[in-house]
Protein backbone atom coordinates (compact mmCIF):
# COMPACT_ATOMS: atom_id res chain seq x y z
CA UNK A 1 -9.85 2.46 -14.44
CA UNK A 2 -12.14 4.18 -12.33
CA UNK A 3 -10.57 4.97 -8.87
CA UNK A 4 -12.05 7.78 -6.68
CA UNK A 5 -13.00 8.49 -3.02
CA UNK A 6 -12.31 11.08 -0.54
CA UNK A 7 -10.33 9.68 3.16
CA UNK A 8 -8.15 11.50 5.51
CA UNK A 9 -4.85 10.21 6.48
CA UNK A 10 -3.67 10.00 10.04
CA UNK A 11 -5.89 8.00 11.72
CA UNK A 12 -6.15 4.41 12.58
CA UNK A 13 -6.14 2.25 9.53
CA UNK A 14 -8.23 -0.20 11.14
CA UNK A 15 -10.81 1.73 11.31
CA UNK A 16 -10.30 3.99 8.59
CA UNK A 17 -10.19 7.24 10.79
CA UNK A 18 -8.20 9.74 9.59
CA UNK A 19 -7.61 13.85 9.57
CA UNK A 20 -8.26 15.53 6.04
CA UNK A 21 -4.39 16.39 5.59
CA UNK A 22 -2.81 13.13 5.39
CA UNK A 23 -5.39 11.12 3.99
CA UNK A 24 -5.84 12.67 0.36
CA UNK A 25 -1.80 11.64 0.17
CA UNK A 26 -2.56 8.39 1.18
CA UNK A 27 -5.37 7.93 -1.42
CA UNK A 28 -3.44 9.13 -3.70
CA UNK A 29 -0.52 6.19 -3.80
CA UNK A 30 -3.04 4.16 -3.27
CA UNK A 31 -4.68 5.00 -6.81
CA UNK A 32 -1.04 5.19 -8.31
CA UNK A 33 -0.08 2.47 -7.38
CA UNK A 34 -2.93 0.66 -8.56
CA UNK A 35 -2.72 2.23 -11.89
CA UNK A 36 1.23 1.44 -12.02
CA UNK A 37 -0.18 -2.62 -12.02
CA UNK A 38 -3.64 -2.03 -13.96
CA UNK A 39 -5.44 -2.75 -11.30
CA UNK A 40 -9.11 -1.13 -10.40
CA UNK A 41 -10.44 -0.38 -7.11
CA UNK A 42 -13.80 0.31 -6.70
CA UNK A 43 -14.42 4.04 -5.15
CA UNK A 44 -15.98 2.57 -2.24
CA UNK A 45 -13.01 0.34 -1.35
CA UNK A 46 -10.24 2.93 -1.78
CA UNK A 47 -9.79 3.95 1.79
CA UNK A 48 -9.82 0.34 3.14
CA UNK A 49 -7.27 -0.52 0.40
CA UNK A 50 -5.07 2.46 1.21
CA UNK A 51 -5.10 1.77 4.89
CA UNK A 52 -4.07 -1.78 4.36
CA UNK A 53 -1.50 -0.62 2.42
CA UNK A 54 -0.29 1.84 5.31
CA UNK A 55 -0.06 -1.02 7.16
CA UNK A 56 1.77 -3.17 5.16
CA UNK A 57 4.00 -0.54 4.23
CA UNK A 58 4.84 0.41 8.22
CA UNK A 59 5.39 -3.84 8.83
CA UNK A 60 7.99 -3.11 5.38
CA UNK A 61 9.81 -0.48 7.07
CA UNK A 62 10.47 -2.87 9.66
CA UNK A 63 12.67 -4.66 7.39
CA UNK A 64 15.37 -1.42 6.82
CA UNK A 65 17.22 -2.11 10.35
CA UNK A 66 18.44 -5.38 9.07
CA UNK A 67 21.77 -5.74 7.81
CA UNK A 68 21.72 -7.66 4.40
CA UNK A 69 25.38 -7.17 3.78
CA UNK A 70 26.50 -10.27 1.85
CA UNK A 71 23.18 -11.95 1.67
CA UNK A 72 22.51 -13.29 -1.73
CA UNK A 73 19.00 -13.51 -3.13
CA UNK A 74 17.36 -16.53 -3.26
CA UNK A 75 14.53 -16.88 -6.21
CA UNK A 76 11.71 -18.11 -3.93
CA UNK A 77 9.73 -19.74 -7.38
CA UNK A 78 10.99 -21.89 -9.96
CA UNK A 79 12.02 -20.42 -13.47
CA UNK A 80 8.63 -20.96 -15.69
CA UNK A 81 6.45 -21.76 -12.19
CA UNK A 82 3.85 -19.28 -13.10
């Protein structure tokens, strides 16, 4: 897997605007992450894919003020579905 590209870090992600100091980090679990699932990303796409992931992972953090206490899962695809 070839997955390279240089980006900053703290800028919009829409745009893909960012400062040199946070960006390299962000690039960086971007291409981790990737590599955790065997997935490539073209060099070119790497900072769009990290900032997208930025974003989804600020809409995630969303999701920690809710209180879950007693909530059971719920398997959201049948057994054998896929």
């Amino acid at each position: 897997m070839t997955v390279e590209a240089d980006g900053g870090g703290t800028g919009s992600a829409a745009t893909g605007a960012d400062s040199a100091d946070g960006g390299e980090a962000r690039l960086a679990q971007a291409r981790e992450l990737a590599a955790a699932i065997g997935l490539a990303i073209d060099p070119t796409e790497l900072a769009e894919v990290a900032a997208r992931l930025d974003c989804l992972l600020i809409e995630m953090r969303t999701l920690d003020g809710i209180d879950l206490e007693g909530i059971d899962p719920v398997a959201l695809f049948p057994e054998g579905a896929w």
